[in-house]
C-alpha atoms as a PDB file:
ATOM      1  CA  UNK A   1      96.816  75.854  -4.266  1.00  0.00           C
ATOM      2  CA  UNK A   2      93.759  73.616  -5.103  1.00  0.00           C
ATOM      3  CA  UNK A   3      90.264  74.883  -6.500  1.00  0.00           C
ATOM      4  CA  UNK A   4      88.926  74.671  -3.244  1.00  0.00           C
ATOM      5  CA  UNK A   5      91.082  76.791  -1.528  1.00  0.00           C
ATOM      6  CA  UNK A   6      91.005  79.217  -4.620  1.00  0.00           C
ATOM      7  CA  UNK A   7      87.026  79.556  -4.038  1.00  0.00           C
ATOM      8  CA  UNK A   8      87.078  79.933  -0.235  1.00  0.00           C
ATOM      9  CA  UNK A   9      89.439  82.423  -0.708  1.00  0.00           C
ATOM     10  CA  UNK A  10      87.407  84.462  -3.065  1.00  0.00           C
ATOM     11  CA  UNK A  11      84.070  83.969  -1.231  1.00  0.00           C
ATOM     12  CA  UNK A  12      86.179  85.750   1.870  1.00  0.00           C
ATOM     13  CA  UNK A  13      87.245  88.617  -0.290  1.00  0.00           C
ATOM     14  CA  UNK A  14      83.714  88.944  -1.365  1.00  0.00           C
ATOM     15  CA  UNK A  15      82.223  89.289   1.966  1.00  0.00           C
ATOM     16  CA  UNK A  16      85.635  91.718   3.102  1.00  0.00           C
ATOM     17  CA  UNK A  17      84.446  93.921   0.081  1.00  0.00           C
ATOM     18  CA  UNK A  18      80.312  93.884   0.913  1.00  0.00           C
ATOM     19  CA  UNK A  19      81.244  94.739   4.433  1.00  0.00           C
ATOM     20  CA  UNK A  20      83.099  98.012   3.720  1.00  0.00           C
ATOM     21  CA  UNK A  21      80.572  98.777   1.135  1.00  0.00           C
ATOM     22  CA  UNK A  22      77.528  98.467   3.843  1.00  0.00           C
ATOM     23  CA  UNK A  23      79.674 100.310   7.092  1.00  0.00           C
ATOM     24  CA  UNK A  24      80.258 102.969   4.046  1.00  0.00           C
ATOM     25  CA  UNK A  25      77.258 103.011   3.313  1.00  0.00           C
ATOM     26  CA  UNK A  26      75.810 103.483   6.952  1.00  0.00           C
ATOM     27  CA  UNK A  27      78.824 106.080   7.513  1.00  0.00           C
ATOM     28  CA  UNK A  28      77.692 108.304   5.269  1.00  0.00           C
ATOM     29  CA  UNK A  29      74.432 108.177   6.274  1.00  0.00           C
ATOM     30  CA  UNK A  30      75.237 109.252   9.556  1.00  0.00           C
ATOM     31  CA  UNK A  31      76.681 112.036   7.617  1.00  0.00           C
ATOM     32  CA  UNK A  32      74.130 113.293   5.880  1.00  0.00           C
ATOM     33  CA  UNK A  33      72.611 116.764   6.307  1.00  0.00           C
ATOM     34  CA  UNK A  34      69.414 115.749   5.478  1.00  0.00           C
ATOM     35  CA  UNK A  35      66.711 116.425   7.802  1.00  0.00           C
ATOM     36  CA  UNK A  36      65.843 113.058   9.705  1.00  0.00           C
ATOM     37  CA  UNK A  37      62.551 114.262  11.225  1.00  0.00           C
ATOM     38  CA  UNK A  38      60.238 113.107   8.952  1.00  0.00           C
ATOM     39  CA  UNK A  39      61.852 109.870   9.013  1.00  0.00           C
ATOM     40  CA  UNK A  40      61.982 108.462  12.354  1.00  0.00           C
ATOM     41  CA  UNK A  41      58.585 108.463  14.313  1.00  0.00           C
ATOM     42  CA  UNK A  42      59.265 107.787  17.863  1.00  0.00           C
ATOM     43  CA  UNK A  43      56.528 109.260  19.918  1.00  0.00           C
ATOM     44  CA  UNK A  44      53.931 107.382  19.068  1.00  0.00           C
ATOM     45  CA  UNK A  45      50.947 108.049  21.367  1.00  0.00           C
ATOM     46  CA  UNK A  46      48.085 107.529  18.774  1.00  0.00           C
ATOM     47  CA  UNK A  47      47.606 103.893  18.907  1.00  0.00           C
ATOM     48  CA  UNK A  48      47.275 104.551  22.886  1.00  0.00           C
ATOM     49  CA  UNK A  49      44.534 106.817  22.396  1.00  0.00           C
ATOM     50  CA  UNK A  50      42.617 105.521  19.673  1.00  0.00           C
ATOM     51  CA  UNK A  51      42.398 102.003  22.071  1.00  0.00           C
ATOM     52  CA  UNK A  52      41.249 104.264  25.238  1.00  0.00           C
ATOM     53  CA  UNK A  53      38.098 105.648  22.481  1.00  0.00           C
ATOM     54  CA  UNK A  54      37.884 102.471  20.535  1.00  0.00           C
ATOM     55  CA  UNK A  55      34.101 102.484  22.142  1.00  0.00           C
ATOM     56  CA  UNK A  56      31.456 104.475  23.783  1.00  0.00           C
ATOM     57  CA  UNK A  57      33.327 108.197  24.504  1.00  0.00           C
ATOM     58  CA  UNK A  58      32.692 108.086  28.253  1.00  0.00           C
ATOM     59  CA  UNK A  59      34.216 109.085  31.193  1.00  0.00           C
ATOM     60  CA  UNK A  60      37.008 105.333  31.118  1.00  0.00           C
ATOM     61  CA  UNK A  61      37.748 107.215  27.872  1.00  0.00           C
ATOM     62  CA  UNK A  62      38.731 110.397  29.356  1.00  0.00           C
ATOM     63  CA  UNK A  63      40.599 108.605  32.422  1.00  0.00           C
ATOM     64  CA  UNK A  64      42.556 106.478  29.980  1.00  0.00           C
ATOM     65  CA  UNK A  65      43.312 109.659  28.089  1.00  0.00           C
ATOM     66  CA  UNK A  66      44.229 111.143  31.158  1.00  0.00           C
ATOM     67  CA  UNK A  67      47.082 107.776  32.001  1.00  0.00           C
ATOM     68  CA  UNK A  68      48.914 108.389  28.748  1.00  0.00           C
ATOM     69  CA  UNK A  69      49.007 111.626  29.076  1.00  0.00           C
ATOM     70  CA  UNK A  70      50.576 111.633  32.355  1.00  0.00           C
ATOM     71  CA  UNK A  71      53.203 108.302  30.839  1.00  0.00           C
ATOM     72  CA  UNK A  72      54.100 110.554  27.935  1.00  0.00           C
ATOM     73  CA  UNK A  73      55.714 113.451  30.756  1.00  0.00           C
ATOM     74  CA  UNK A  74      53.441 116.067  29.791  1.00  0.00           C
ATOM     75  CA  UNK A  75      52.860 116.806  33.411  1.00  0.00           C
ATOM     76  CA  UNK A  76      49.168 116.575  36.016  1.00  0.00           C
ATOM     77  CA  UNK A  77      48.703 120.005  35.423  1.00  0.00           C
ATOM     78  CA  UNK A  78      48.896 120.885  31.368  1.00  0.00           C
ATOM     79  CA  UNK A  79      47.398 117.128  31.193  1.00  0.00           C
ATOM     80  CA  UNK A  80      44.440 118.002  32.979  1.00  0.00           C
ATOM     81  CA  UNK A  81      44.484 121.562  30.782  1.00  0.00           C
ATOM     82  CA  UNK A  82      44.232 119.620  27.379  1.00  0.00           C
ATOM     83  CA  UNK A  83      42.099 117.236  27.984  1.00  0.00           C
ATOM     84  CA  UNK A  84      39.101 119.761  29.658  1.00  0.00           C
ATOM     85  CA  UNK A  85      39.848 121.793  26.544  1.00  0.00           C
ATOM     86  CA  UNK A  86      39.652 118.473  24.218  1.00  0.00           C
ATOM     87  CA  UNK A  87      36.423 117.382  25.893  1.00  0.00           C
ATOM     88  CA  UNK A  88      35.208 121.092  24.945  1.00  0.00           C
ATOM     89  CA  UNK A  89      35.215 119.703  21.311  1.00  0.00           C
ATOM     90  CA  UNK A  90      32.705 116.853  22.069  1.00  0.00           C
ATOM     91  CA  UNK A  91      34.065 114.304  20.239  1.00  0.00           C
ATOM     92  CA  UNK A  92      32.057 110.972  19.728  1.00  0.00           C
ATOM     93  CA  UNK A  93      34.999 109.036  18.157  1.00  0.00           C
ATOM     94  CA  UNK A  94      38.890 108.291  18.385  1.00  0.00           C
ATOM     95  CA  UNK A  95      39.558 109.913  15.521  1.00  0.00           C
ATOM     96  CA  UNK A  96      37.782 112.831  16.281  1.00  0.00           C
ATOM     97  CA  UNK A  97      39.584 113.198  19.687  1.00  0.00           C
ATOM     98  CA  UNK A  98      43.124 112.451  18.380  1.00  0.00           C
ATOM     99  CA  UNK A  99      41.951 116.231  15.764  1.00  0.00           C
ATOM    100  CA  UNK A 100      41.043 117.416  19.026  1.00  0.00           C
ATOM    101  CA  UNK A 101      44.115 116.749  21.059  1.00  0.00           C
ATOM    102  CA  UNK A 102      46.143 117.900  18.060  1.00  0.00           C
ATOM    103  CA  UNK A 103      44.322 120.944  18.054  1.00  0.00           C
ATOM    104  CA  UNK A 104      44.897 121.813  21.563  1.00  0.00           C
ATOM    105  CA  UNK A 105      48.619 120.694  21.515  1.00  0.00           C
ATOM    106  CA  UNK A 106      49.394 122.865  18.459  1.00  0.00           C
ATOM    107  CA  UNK A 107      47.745 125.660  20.533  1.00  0.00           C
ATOM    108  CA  UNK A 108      50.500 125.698  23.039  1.00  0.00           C
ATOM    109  CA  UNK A 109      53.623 125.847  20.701  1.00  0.00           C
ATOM    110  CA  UNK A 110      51.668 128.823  19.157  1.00  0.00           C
ATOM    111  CA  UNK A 111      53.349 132.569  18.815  1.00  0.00           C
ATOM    112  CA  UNK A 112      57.035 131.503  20.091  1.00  0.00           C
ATOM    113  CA  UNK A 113      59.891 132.407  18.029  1.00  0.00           C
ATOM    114  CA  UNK A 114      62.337 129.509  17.577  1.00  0.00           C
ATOM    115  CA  UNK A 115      65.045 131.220  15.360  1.00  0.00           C
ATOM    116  CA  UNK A 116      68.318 131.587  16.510  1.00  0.00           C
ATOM    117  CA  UNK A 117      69.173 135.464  16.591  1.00  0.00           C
ATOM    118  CA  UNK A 118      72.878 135.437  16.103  1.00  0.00           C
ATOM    119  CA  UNK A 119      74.124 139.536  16.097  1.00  0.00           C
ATOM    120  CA  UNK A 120      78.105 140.767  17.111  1.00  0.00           C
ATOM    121  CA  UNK A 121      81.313 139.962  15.804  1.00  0.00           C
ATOM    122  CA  UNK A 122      81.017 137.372  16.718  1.00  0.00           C
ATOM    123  CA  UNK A 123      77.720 136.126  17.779  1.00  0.00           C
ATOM    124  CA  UNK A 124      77.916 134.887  21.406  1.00  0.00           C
ATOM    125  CA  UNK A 125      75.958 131.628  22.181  1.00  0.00           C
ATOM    126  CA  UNK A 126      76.060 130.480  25.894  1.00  0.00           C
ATOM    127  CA  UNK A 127      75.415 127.031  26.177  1.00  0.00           C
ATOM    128  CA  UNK A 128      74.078 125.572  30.309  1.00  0.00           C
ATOM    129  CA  UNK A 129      72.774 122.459  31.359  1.00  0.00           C
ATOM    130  CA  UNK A 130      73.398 120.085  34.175  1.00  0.00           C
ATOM    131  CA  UNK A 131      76.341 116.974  33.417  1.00  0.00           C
ATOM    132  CA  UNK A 132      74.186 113.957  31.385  1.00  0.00           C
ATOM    133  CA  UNK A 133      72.524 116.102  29.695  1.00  0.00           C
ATOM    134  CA  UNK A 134      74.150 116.228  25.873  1.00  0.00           C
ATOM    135  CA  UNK A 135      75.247 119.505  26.450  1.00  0.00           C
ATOM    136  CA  UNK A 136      78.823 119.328  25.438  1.00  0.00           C
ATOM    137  CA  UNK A 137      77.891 116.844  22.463  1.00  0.00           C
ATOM    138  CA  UNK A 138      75.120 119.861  21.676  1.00  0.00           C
ATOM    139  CA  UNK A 139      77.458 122.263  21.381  1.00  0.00           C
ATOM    140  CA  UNK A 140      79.562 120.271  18.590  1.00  0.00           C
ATOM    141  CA  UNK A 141      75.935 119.303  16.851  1.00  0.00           C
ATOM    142  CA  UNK A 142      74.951 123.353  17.105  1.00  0.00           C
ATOM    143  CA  UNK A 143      78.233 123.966  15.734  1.00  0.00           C
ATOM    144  CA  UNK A 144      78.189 121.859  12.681  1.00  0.00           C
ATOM    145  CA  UNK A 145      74.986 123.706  11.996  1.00  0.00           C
ATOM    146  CA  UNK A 146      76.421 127.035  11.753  1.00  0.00           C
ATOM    147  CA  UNK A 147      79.609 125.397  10.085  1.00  0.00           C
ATOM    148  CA  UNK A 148      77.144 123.716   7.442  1.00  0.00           C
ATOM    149  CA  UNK A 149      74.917 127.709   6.990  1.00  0.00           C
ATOM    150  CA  UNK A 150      78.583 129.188   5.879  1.00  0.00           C
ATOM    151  CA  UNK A 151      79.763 130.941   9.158  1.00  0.00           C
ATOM    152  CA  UNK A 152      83.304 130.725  10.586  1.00  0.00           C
ATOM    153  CA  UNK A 153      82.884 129.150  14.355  1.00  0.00           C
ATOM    154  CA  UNK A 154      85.072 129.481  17.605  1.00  0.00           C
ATOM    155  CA  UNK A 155      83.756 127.231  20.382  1.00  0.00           C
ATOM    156  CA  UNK A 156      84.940 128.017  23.977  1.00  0.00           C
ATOM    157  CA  UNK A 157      85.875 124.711  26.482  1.00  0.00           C
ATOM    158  CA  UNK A 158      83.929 126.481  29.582  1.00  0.00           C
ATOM    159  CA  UNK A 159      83.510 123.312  31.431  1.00  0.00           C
ATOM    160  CA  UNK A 160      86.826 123.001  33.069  1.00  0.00           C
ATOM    161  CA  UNK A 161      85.267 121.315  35.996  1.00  0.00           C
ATOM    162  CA  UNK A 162      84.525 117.535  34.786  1.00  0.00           C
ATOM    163  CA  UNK A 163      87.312 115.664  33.817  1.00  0.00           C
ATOM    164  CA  UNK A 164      88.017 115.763  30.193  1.00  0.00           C
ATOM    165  CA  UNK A 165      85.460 117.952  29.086  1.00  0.00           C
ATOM    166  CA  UNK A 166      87.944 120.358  27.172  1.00  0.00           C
ATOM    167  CA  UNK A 167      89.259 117.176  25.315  1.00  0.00           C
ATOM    168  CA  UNK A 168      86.338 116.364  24.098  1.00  0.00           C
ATOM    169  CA  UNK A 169      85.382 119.854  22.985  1.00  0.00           C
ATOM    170  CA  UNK A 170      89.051 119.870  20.899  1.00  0.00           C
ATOM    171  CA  UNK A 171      88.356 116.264  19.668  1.00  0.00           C
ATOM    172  CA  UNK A 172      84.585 117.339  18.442  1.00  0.00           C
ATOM    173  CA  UNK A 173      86.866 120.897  17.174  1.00  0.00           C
ATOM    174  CA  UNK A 174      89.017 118.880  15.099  1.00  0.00           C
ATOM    175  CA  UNK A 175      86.204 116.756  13.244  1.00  0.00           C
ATOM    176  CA  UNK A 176      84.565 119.850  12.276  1.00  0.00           C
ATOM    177  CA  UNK A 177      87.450 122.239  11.534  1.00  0.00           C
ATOM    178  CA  UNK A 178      86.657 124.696  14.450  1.00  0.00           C
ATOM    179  CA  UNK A 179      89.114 125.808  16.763  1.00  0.00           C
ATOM    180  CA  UNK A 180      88.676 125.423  20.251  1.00  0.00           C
ATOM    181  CA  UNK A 181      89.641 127.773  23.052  1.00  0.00           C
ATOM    182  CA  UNK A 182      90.515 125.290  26.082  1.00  0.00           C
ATOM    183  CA  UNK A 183      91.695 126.664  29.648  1.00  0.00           C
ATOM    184  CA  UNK A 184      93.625 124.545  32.521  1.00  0.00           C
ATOM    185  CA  UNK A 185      91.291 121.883  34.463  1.00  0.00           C
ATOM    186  CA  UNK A 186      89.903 123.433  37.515  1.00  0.00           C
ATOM    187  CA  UNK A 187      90.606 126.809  36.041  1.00  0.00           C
ATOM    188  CA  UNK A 188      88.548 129.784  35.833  1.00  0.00           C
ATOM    189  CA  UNK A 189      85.891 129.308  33.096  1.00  0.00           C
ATOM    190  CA  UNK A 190      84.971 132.846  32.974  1.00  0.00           C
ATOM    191  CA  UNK A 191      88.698 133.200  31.832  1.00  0.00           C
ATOM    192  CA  UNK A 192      87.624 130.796  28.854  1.00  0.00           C
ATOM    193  CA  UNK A 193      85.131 133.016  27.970  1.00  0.00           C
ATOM    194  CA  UNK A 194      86.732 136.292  27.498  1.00  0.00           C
ATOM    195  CA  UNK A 195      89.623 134.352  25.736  1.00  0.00           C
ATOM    196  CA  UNK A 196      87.212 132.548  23.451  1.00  0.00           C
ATOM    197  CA  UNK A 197      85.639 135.947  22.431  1.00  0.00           C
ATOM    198  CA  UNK A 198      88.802 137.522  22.316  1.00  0.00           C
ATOM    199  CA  UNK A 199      90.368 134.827  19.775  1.00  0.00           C
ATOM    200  CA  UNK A 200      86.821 135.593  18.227  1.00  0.00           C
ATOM    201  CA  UNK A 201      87.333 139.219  17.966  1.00  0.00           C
ATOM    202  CA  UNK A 202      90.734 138.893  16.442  1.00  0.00           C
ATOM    203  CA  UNK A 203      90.235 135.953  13.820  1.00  0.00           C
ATOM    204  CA  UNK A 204      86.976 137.661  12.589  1.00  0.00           C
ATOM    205  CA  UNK A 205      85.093 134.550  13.780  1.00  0.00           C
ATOM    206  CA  UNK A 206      80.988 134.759  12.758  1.00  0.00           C
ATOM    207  CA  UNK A 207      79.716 132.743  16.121  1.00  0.00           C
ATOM    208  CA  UNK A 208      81.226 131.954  19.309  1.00  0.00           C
ATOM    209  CA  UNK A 209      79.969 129.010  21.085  1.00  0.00           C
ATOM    210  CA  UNK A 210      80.711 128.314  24.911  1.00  0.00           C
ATOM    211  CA  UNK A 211      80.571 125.610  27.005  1.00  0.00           C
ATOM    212  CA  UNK A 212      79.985 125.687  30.764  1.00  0.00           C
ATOM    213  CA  UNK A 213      79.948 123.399  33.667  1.00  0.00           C
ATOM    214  CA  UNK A 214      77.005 121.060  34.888  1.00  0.00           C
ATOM    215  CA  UNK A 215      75.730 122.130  37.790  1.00  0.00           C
ATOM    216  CA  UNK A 216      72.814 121.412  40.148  1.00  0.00           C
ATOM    217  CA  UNK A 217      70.659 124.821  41.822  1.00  0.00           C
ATOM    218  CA  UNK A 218      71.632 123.608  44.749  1.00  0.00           C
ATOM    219  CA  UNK A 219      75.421 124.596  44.771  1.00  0.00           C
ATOM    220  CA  UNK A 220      75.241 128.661  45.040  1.00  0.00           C
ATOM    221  CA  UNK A 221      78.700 129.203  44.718  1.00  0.00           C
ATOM    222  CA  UNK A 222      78.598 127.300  41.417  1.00  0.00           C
ATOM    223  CA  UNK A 223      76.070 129.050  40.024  1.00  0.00           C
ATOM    224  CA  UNK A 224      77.075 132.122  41.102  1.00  0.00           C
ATOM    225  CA  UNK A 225      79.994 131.356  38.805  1.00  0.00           C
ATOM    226  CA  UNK A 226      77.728 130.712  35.849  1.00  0.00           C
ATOM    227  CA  UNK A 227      76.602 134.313  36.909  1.00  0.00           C
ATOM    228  CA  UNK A 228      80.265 135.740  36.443  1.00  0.00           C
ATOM    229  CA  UNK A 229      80.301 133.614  32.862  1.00  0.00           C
ATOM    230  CA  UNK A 230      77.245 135.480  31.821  1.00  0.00           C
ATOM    231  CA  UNK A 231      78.167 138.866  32.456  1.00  0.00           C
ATOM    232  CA  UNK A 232      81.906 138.426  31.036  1.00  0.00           C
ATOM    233  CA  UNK A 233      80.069 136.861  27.822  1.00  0.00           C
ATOM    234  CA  UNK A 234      77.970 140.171  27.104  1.00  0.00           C
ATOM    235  CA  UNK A 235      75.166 139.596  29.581  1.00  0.00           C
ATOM    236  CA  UNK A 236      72.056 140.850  28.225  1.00  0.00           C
ATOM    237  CA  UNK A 237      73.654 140.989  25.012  1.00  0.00           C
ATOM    238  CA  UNK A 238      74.890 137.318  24.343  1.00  0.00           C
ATOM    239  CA  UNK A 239      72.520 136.272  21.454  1.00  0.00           C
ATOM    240  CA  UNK A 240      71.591 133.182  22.316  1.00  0.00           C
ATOM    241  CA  UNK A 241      71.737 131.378  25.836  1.00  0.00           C
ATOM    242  CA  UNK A 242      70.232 127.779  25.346  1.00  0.00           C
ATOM    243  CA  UNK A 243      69.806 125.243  27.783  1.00  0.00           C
ATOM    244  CA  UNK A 244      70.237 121.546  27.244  1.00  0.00           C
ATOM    245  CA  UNK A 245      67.588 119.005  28.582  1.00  0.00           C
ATOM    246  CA  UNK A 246      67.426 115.307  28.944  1.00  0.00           C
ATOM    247  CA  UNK A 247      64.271 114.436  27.696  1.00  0.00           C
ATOM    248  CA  UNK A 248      64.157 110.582  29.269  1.00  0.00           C
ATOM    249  CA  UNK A 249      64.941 112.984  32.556  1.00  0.00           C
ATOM    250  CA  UNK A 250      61.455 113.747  32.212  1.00  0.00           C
ATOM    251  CA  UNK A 251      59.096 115.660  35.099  1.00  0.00           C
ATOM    252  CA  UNK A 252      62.683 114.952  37.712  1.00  0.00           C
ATOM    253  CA  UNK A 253      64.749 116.246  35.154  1.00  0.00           C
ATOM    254  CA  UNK A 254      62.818 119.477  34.619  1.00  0.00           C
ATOM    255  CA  UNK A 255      62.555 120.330  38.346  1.00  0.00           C
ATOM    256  CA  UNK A 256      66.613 120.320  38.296  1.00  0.00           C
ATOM    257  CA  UNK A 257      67.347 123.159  35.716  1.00  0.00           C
ATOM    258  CA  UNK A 258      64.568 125.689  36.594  1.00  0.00           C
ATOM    259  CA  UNK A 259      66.531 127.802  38.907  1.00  0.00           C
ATOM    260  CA  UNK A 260      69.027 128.517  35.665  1.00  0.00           C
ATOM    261  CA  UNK A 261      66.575 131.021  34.385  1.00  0.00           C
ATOM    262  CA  UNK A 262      67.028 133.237  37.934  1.00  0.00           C
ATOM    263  CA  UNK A 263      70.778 133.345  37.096  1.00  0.00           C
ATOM    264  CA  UNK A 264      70.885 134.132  33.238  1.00  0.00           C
ATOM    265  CA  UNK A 265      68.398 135.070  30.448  1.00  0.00           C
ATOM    266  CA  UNK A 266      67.740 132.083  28.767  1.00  0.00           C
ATOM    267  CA  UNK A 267      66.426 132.697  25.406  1.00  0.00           C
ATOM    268  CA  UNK A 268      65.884 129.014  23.796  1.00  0.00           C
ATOM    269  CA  UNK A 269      65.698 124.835  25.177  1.00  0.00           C
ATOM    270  CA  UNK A 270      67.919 122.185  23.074  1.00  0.00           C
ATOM    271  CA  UNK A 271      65.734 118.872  24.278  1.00  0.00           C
ATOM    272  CA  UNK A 272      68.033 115.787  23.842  1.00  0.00           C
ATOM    273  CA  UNK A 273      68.050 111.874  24.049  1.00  0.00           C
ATOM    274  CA  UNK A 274      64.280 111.860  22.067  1.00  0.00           C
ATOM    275  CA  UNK A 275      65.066 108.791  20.108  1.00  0.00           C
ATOM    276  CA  UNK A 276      63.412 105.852  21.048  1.00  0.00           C
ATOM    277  CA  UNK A 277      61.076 107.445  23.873  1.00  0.00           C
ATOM    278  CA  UNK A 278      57.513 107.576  23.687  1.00  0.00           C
ATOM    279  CA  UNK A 279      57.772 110.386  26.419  1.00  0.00           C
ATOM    280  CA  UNK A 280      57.805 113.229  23.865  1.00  0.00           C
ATOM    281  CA  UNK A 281      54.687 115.178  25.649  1.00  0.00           C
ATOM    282  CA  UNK A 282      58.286 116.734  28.007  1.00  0.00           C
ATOM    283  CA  UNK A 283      58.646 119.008  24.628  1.00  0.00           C
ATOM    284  CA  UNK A 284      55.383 120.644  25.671  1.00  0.00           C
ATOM    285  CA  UNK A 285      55.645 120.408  29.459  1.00  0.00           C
ATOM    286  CA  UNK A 286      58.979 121.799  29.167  1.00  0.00           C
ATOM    287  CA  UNK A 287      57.990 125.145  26.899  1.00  0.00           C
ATOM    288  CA  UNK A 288      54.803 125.493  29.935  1.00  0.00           C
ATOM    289  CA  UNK A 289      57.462 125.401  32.674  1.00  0.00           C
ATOM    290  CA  UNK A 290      60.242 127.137  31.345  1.00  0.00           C
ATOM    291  CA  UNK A 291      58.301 129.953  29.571  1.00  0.00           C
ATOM    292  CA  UNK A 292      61.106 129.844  26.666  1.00  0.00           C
ATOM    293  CA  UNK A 293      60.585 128.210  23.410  1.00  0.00           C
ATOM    294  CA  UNK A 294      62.126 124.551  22.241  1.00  0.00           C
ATOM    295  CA  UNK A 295      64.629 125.480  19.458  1.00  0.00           C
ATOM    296  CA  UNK A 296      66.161 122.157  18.801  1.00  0.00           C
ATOM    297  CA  UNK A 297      65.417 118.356  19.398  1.00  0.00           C
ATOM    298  CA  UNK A 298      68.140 116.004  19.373  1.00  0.00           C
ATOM    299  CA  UNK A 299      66.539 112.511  17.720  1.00  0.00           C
ATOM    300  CA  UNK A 300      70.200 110.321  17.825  1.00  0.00           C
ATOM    301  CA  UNK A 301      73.571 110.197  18.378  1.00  0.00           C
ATOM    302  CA  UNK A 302      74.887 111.415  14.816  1.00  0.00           C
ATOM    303  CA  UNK A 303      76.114 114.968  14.287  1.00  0.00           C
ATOM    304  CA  UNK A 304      73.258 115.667  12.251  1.00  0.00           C
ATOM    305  CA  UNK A 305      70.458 114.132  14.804  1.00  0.00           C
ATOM    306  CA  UNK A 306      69.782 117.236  16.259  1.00  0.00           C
ATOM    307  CA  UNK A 307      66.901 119.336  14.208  1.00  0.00           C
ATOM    308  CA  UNK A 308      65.090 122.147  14.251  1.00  0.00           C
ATOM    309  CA  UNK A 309      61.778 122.092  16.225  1.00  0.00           C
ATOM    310  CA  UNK A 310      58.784 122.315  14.052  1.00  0.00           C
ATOM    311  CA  UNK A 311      55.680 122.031  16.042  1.00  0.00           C
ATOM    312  CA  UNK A 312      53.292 120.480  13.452  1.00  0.00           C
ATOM    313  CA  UNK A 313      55.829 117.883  12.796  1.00  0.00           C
ATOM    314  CA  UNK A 314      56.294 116.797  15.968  1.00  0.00           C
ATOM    315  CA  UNK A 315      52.673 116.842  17.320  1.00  0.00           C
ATOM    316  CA  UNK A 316      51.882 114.590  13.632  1.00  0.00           C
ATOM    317  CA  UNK A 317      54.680 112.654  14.914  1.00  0.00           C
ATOM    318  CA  UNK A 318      53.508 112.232  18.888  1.00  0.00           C
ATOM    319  CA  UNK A 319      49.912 111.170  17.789  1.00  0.00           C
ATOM    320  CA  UNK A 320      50.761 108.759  14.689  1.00  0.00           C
ATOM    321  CA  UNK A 321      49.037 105.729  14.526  1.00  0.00           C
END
């Protein structure tokens, strides 16, 4: 073997080497519990809004104001809310309407507990949304979160409608070390759930998680069976019942899931798909709608992109320059 070859050869082992170093690298990043909020920043509104009062504060201000508003989902009515209370403020620059809006925005997320309550051995969590929305992906992500605070977690395949779903509960199961309770496809789900808490009962497990089917308001007899779920999972007494959102769904998307607080007590809203949208202002159309209090925003695809909500973190975040 000549010199030449000798050198090619180690150049290629070089590059073999830096390339598992870097998808390493990324891996663990992906990995990382380490709260991602702060880092990414994509709901940028603030550039919009310092353009629309780069001049003269005058009514084109307020109308331009009003545009983005509406772009970023926050909805005709709350926009038109905000920005009569904004104007209140008399501002006579950008910068003094951007403290305005934030003002006003923080206003709204005011006095709502976001906490999870988890009480009973074990804690029940109910988990509803319509199919697209994250929900089963949620589940694994709300898992890992109780997994990662110390607590021993059974997670219950209730979806035994869409094809696969239990699958890829067990697969998500086996990543995190939780054990999955799955049923037959097409079975009954509210079997799932008495199982799951059952299993949870007898293995001393801290939280139960449970999946359910997507379903649309429209199909009674389906949500009538979310009904049956709910009671068979404690009712009243399940400690959390979160919903799952799409947040590029937006104002459409909204409409779709309100009928799921006439069927069960819904005590918290898991907001999803937020990376890479500048239509954040659904977080605070969503809490006005809903009347129940955004306890987690999912900013990725990782199994640590979902976070906590923290209101003055995201409202910095929506109106960053």
């Amino acid at each position: 073997m000549d010199t030449t070859t000798l050198i090619i050869l180690g150049l290629v082992v070089v590059l073999v080497v830096a390339a598992v170093v870097v998808a390493v690298t990324r891996r663990s990043d992906l990995d990382s519990t380490t709260p991602i909020a702060t880092e990414r920043r994509p709901f940028s509104l603030g550039s919009a809004i310092r353009n629309a009062f780069s001049g003269k504060v005058d009514q084109g201000s307020w109308e331009s104001l009003e545009e983005i508003l509406l772009s970023a989902d926050v909805g005709v009515e709350l926009t038109d809310e905000l920005i009569d209370r904004t104007r209140t403020h008399s501002p006579d620059s950008a910068e003094e309407a951007l403290d305005a809006l934030q003002t006003e925005l923080l206003s709204e997320f005011a006095g709502k507990d976001r906490s999870m309550h988890l009480t009973g051995e074990p804690a029940v969590v109910l988990v509803v949304g319509v199919n697209g929305s994250g929900k089963t992906t949620s589940i694994a992500k709300l898992a890992k979160h109780q997994i990662d605070g110390g607590k021993k977690v059974i997670l219950g395949a209730g979806d035994t409608f869409r094809a696969a779903a239990g699958e890829q509960l067990q697969t998500w199961g086996e990543r995190l070390g939780a054990r999955v309770v799955v049923g037959s496809e097409g079975g009954d789900p509210a079997s799932v759930a008495y199982d799951t808490l059952e299993a949870g009962r007898a293995g001393s497990y801290d939280v139960a998680i449970i999946d359910t089917a997507g379903r649309l308001q429209a199909k009674k007899n389906l949500m009538a069976e979310l009904a049956k779920i709910y009671r068979v999972a404690g009712g009243d007494e399940i400690s959390e019942v979160l919903i799952v959102l799409d947040a590029s769904a937006g104002q459409n998307g909204l409409a779709q899931v309100e009928a799921f607080a006439d069927v069960v007590n819904l005590t918290g809203i898991v907001l999803t798909k937020l990376d890479g949208t500048a239509r954040g202002g659904i977080v605070v159309a969503v809490e006005r709608r809903l009347g129940v209090p955004v306890k987690y925003v999912g900013l990725g695809e990782g199994v640590d992109d979902l976070v906590e909500f923290q209101p003055a973190q995201f409202v910095s975040d929506l109106l960053e320059a």
